[in-house]
Structure formats: structure tokens, C-alpha cells
C-alpha atoms as a PDB file:
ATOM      1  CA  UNK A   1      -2.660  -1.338  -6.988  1.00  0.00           C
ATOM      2  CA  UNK A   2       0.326   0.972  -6.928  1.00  0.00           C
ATOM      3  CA  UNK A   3       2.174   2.037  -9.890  1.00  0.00           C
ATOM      4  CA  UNK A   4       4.683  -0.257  -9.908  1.00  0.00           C
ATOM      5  CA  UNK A   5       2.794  -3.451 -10.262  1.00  0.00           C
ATOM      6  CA  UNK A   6       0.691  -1.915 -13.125  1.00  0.00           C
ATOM      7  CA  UNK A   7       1.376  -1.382 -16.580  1.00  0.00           C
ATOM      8  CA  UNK A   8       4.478   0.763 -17.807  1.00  0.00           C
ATOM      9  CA  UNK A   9       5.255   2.298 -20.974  1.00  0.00           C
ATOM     10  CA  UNK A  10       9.160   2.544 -21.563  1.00  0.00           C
ATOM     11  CA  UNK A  11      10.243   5.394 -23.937  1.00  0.00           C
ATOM     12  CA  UNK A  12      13.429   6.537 -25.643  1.00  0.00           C
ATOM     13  CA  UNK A  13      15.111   8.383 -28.244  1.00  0.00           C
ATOM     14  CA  UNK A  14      18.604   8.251 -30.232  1.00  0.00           C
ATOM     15  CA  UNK A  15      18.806  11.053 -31.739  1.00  0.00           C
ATOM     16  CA  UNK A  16      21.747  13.307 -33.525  1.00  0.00           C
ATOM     17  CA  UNK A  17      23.077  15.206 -30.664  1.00  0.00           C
ATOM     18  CA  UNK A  18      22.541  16.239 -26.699  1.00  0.00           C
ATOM     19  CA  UNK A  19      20.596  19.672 -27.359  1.00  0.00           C
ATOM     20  CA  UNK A  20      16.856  18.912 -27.145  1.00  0.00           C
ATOM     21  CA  UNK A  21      16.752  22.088 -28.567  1.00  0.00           C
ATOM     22  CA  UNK A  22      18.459  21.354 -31.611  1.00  0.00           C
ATOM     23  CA  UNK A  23      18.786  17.340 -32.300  1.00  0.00           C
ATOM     24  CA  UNK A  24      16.997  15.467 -34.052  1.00  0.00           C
ATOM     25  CA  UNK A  25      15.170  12.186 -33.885  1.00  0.00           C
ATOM     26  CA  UNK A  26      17.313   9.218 -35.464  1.00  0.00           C
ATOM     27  CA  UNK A  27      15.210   6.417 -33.787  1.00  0.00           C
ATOM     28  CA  UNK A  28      12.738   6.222 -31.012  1.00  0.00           C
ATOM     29  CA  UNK A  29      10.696   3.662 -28.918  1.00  0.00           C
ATOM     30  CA  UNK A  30       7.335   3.186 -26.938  1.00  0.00           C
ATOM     31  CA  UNK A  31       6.889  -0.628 -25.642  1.00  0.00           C
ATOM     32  CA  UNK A  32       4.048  -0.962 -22.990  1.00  0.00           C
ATOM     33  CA  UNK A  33       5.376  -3.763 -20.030  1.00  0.00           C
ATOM     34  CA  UNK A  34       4.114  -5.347 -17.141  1.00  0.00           C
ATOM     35  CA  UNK A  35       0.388  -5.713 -15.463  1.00  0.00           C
ATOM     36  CA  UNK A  36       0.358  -9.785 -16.920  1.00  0.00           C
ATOM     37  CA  UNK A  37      -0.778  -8.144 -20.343  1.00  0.00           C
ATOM     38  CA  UNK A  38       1.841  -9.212 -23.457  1.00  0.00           C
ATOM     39  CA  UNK A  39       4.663  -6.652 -24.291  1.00  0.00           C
ATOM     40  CA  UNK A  40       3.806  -4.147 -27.382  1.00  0.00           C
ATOM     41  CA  UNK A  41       6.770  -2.389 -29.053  1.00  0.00           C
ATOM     42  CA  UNK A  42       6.505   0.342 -31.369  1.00  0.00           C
ATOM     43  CA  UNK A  43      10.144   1.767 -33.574  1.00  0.00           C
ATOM     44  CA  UNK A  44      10.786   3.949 -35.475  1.00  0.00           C
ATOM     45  CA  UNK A  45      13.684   4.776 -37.630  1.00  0.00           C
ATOM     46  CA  UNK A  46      13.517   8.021 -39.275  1.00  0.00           C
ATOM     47  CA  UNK A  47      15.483  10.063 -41.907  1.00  0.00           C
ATOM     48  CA  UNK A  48      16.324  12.457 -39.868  1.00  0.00           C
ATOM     49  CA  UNK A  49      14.779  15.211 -42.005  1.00  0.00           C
ATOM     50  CA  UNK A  50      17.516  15.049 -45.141  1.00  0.00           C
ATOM     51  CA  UNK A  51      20.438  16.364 -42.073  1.00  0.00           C
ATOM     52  CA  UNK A  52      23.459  14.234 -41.199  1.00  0.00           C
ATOM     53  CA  UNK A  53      24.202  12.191 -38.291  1.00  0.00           C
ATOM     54  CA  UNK A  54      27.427  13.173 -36.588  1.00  0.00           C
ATOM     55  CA  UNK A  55      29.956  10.641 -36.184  1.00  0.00           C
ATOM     56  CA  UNK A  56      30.036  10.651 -32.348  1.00  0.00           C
ATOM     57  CA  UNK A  57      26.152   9.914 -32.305  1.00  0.00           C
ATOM     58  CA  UNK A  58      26.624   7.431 -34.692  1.00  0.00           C
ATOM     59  CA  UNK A  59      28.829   5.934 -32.932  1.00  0.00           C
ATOM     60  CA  UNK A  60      26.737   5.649 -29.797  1.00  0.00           C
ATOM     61  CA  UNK A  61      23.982   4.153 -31.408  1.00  0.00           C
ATOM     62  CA  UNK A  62      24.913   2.514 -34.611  1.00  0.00           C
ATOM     63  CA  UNK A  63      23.092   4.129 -37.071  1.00  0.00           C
ATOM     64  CA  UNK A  64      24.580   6.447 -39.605  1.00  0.00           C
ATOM     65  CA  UNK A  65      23.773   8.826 -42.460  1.00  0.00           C
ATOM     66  CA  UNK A  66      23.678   6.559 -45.083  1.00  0.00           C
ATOM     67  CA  UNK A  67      21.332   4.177 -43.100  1.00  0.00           C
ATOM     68  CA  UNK A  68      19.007   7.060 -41.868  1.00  0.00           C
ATOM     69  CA  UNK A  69      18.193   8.278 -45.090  1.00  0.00           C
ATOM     70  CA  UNK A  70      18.353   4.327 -47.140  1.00  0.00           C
ATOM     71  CA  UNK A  71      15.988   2.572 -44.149  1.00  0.00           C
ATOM     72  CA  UNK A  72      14.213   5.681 -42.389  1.00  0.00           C
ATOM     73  CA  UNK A  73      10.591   7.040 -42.345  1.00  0.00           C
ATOM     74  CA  UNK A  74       9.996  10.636 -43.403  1.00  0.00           C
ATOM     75  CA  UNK A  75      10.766  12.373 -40.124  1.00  0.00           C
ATOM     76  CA  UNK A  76       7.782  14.026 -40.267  1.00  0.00           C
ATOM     77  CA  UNK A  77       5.443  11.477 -40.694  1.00  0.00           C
ATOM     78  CA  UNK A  78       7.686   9.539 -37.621  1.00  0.00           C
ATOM     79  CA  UNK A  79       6.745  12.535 -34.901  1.00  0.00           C
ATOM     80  CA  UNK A  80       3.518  12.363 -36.303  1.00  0.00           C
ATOM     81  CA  UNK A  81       3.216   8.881 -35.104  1.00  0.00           C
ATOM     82  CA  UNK A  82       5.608   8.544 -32.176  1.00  0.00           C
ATOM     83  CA  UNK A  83       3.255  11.600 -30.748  1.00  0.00           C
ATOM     84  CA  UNK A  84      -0.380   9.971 -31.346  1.00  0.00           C
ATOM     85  CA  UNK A  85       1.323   6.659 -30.095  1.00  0.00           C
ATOM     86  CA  UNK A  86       2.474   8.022 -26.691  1.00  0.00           C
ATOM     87  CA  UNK A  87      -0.450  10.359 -26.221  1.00  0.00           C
ATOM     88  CA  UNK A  88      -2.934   7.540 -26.633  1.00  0.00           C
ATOM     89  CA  UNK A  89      -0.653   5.741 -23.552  1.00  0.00           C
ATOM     90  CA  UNK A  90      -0.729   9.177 -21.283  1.00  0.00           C
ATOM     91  CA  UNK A  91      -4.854   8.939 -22.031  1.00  0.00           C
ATOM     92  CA  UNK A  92      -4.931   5.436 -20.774  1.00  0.00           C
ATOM     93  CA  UNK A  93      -3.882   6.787 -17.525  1.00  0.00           C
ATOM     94  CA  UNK A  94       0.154   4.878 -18.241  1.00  0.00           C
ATOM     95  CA  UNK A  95       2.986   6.330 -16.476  1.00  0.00           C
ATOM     96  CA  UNK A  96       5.509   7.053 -19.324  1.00  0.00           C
ATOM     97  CA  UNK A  97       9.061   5.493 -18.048  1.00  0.00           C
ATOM     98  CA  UNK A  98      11.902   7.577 -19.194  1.00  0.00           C
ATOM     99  CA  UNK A  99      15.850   7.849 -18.176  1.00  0.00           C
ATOM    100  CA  UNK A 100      16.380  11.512 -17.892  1.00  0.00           C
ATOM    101  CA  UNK A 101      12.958  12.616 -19.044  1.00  0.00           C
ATOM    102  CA  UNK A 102      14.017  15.858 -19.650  1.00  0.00           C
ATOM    103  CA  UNK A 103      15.769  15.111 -22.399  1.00  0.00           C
ATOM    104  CA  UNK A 104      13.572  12.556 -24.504  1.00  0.00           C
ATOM    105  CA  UNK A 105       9.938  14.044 -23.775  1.00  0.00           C
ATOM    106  CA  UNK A 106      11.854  17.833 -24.771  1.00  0.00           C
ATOM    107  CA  UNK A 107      13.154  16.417 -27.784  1.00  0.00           C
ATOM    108  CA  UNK A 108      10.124  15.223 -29.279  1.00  0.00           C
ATOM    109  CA  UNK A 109       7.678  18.493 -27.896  1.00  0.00           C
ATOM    110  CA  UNK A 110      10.470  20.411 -29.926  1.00  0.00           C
ATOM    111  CA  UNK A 111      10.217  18.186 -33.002  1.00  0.00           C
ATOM    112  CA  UNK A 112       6.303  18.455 -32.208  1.00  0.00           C
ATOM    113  CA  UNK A 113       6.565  21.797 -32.343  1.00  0.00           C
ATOM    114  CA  UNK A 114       8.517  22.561 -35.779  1.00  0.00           C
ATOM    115  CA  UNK A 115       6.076  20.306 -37.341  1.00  0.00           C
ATOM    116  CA  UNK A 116       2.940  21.693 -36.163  1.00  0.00           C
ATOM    117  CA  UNK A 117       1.004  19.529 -33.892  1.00  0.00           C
ATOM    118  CA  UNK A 118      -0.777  19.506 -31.224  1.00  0.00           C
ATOM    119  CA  UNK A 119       1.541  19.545 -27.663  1.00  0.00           C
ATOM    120  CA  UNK A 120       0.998  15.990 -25.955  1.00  0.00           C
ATOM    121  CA  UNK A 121      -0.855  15.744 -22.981  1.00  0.00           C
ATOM    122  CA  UNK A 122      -0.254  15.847 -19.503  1.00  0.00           C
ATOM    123  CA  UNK A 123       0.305  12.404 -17.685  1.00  0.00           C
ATOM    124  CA  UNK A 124       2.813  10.818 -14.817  1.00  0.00           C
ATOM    125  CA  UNK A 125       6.170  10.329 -15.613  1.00  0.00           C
ATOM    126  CA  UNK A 126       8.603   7.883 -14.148  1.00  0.00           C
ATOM    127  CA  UNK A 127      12.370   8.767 -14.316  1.00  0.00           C
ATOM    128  CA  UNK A 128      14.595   6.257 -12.791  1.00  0.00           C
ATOM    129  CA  UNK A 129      17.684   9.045 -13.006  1.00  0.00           C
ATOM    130  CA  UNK A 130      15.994  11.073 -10.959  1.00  0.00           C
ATOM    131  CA  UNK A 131      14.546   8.663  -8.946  1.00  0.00           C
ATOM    132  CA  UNK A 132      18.430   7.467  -8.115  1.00  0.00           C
ATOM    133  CA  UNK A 133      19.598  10.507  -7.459  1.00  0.00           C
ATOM    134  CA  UNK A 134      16.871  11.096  -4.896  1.00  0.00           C
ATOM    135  CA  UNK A 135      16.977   7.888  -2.646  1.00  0.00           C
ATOM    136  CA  UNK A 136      21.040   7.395  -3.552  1.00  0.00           C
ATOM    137  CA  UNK A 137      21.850  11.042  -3.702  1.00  0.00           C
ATOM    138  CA  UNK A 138      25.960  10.613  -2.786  1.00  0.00           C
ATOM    139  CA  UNK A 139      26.609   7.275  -4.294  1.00  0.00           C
ATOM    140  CA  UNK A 140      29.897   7.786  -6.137  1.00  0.00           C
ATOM    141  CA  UNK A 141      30.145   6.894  -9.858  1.00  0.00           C
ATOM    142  CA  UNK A 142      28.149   7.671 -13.407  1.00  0.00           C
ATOM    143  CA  UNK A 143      24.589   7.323 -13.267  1.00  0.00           C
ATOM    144  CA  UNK A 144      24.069   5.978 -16.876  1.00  0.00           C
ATOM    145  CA  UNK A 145      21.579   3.461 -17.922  1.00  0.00           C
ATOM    146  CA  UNK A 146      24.348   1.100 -17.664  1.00  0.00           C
ATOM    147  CA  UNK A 147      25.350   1.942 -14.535  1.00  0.00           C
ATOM    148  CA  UNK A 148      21.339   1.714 -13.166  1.00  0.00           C
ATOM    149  CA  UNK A 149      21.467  -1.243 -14.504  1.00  0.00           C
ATOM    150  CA  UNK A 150      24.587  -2.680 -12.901  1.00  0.00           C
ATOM    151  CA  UNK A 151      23.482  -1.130  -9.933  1.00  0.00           C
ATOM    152  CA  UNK A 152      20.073  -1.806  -9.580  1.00  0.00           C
ATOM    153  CA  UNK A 153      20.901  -5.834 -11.491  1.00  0.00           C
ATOM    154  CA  UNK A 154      18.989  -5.309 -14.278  1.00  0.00           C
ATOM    155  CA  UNK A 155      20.007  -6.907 -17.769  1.00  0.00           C
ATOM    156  CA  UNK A 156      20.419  -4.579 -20.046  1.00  0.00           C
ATOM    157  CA  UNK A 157      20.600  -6.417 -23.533  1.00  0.00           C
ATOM    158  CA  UNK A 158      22.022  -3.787 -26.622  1.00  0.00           C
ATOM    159  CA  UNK A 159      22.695  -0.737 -24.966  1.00  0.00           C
ATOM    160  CA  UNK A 160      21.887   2.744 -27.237  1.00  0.00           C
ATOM    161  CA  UNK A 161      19.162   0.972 -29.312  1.00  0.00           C
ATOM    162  CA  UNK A 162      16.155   2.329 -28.190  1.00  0.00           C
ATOM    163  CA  UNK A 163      13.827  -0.919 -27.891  1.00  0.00           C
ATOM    164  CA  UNK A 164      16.155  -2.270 -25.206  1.00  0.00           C
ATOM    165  CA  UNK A 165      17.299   1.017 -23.254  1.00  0.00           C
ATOM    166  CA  UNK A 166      12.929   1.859 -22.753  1.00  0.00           C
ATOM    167  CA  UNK A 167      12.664  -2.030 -21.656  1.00  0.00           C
ATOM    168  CA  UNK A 168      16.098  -1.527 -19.173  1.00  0.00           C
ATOM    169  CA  UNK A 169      14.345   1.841 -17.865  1.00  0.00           C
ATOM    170  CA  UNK A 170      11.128   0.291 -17.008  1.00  0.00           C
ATOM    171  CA  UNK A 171      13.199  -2.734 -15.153  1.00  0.00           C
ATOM    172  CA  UNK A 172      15.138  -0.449 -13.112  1.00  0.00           C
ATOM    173  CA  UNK A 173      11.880   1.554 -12.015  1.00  0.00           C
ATOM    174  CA  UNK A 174      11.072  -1.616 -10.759  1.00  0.00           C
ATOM    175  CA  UNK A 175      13.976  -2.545  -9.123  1.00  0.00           C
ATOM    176  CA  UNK A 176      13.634   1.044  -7.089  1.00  0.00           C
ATOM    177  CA  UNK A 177       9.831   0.835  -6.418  1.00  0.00           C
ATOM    178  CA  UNK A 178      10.726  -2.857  -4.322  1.00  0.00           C
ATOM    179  CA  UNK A 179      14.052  -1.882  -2.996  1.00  0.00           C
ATOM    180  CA  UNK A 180      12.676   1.956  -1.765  1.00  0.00           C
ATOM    181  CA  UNK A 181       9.694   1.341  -0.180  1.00  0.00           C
ATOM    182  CA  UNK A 182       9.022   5.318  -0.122  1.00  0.00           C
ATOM    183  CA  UNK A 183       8.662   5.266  -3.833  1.00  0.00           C
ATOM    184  CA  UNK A 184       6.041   2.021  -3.888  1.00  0.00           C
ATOM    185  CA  UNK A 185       3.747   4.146  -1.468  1.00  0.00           C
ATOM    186  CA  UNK A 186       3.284   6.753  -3.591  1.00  0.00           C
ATOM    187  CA  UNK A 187       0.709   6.922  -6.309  1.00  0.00           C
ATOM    188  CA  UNK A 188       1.113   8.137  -9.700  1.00  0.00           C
ATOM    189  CA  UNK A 189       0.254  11.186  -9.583  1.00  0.00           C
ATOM    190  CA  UNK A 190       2.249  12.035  -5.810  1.00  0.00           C
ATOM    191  CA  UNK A 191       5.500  10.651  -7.463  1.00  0.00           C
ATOM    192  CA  UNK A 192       5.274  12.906 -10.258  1.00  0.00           C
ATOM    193  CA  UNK A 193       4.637  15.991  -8.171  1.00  0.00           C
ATOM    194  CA  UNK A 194       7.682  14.710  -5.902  1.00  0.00           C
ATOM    195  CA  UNK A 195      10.031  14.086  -8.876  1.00  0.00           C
ATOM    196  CA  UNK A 196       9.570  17.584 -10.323  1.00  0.00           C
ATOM    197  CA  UNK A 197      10.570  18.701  -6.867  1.00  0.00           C
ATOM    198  CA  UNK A 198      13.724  16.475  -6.754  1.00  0.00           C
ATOM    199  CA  UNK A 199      14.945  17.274 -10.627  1.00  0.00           C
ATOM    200  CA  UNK A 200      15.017  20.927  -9.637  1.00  0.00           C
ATOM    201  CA  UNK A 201      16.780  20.520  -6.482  1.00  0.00           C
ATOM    202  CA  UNK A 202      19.438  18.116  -8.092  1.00  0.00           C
ATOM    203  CA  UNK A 203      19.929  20.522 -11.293  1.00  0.00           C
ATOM    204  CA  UNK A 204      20.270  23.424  -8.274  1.00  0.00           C
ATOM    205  CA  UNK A 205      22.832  21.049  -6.577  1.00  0.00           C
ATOM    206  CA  UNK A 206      24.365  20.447  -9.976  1.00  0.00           C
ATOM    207  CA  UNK A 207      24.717  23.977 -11.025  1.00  0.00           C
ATOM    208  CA  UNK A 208      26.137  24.921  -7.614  1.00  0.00           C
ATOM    209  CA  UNK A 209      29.030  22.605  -7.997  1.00  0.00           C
ATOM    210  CA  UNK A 210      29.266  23.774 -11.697  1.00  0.00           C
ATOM    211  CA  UNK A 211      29.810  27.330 -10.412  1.00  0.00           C
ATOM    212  CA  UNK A 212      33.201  26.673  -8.849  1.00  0.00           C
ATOM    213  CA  UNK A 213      34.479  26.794 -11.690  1.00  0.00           C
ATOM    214  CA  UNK A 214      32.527  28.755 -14.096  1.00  0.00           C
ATOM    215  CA  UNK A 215      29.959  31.364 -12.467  1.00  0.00           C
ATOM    216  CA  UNK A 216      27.819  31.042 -15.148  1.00  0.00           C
ATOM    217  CA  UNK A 217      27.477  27.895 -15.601  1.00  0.00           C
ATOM    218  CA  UNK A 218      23.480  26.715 -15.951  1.00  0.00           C
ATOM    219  CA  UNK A 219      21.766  23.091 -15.167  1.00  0.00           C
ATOM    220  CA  UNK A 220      18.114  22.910 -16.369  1.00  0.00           C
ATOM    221  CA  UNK A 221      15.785  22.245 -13.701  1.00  0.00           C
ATOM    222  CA  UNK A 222      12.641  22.020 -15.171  1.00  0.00           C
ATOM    223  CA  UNK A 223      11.292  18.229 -15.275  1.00  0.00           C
ATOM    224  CA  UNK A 224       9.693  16.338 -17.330  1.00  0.00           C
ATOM    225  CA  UNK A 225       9.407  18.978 -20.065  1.00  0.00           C
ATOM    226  CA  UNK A 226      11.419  22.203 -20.460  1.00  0.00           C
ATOM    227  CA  UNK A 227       9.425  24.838 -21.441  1.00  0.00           C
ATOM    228  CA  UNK A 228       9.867  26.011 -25.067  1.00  0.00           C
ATOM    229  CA  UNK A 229      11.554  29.394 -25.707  1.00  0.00           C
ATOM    230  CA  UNK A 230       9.336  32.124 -26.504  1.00  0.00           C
ATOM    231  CA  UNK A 231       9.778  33.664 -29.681  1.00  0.00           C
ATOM    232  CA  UNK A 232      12.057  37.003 -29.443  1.00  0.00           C
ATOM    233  CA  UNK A 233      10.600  40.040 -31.997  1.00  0.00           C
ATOM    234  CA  UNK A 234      12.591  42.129 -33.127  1.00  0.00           C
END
């Protein structure tokens, strides 16, 4: 059976700001799709640690300060969870769908990390941004999950809450596995390999066109994960 007829599990994050290195978690999702087996969701709403929300983020996805820290889970005990959760999917051999992976699966290994536990595991990762990118590379226009979505005519119920954007993502990687036959022939683990392949060459792309304008401008290109700083002695 290839990968897109099997079992998916959608991921994402709101969170405080667009530094994985330094935002934080404000809500996050895991709901397992597809195969003829029911949908399972799994939220979480956290207090972001006792640190505010700005008001841009808050605008994007609704939830502010005052909610975070009246409604939310101890952040801790939230990454605590939202890590077993997902590495119990990656063990079940479940391709983990995220839009711009990068971002979501570096967010959490750095909230993993401050807290003290254990990295997750290895497993394939689906992301329909780079997956676009690749099989679409000069279509013209933002490549949001709203635009995917448009693009790609997927419904895409309450953008920026997480439940419905890790649903959307796992539609669209649908969409692309039946429109691009390419991407249905590969296996799991073969459109992993491929996509790391693809992020750096679009982030090498990216950073060239950056340049123009600022030599020293720099576009990540490590996929799904960017590795974690090493700590600097003094």
C-alpha cells in the first residue's frame, strides 16, 4: 500500500512567535486520519510557561495571555505529553504530516530540550510545503496553508487553530500524492530521503535570491529538524 492510502498523523503548533529557537508552545495538535480507521485528535492548550503572548501571535491564532494562563496546561507537563503522543505515532511506523516541518518538529525538540527529555525518534515526515515547492517550483503566489488549500481544493475549516490546520495538511498531502504521480510511487521512507534533498535545495534557492539584496542573508536548509546549537564555553 503506498503512503498515501495509509494512515496519517497531522501535526501543528501555534505558538508565540516565528523563532523555533525561541517561541513557545501556545497550542498544539496530533490527529491520526485516513486508512478506514476513525479520526483521533489530541490538543493541547498550554500556559505558555508564565511568558506573554505577543499581540501579533495572538492575533493569528486567537488565543491570548489572559486565556493561556486562565485555560492552559502547565507547559511542561504539555511537551511532556505532546512528545510521548507523537513518538508513540513515529513507533507505529506513521508518517508525521506537517506544513513546513522545520518549524513545528524544531519547536517542540527545543521545548524538549529545555525540559529535559528524551529527543523523539526518527520516523518519515510528510511536508506538503515542500512537497509544492518541489513538483510546482515557479508557481507565482504565497504558499500558505491557505493558499495549498485553495490550490490543491482542500477545505480548510478555522484557519490558525491547530486541530484544523494538521487535518488541512494531511488533505493537501493527499491531494499531491493523486495529482503527482511521482510522489504516490515513492515509499515512506524514499520520500523522506527525497524531501530532505528538496528543502535544502529550495532554502539554497531562497537564500540566493535573498542575497541580492543583503549578502548575508541566511535560509535554513536543514529538514525536518534543525540541529540544536551546541553549547559555546567560555
Amino acid at each position: 500500500m503506498t503512503w498515501h492510502l495509509g494512515r496519517m498523523a497531522g501535526f501543528d503548533i501555534e505558538s508565540t512567535g516565528t523563532d523555533p529557537e525561541t517561541a513557545r508552545i501556545v497550542t498544539a495538535c496530533i490527529v491520526q486520519v485516513g486508512d478506514q480507521k476513525p479520526t483521533v485528535a489530541a490538543n493541547w492548550l498550554t500556559d505558555v510557561d508564565g511568558e506573554e503572548i505577543p499581540a501579533g501571535a495572538a492575533a493569528v491564532h486567537g488565543i491570548s495571555t489572559e486565556k493561556a494562563r486562565a485555560d492552559g496546561v502547565d507547559l511542561r507537563q504539555a511537551v511532556e505529553e505532546i512528545s510521548a503522543a507523537l513518538a508513540q505515532v513515529i513507533l507505529a511506523g506513521v508518517p508525521v504530516v506537517a506544513m513546513n516541518a522545520r518549524y513545528d518538529l524544531s519547536l517542540l525538540d527545543r521545548e524538549i530540550q529545555r525540559f529535559g527529555f528524551d529527543p523523539l525518534p526518527d520516523g518519515p515526515v510528510i511536508d506538503p510545503l515542500v512537497l509544492d515547492k518541489h513538483v510546482d517550483t515557479y508557481r507565482a503566489g504565497k504558499r500558505t496553508l491557505t493558499h495549498l488549500c485553495q490550490h490543491y481544493q482542500v477545505k480548510l475549516d478555522a484557519a490558525h487553530s491547530a486541530d484544523a490546520d494538521a487535518v488541512a495538511a494531511c488533505r493537501v498531502a493527499w491531494r499531491q500524492a493523486a495529482q503527482y504521480p511521482q510522489l504516490a510511487g515513492m515509499n515512506l521512507d524514499e520520500l523522506h530521503t527525497a524531501q530532505i534533498g528538496w528543502a535544502a535545495e529550495q532554502a539554497a534557492s531562497l537564500q540566493e535570491h535573498f542575497r541580492k539584496k543583503d549578502p548575508e542573508a541566511v535560509v535554513e536548509g536543514a529538514w525536518p529538524l534543525i540541529p540544536r546549537q551546541r553549547e559555546t564555553t567560555s
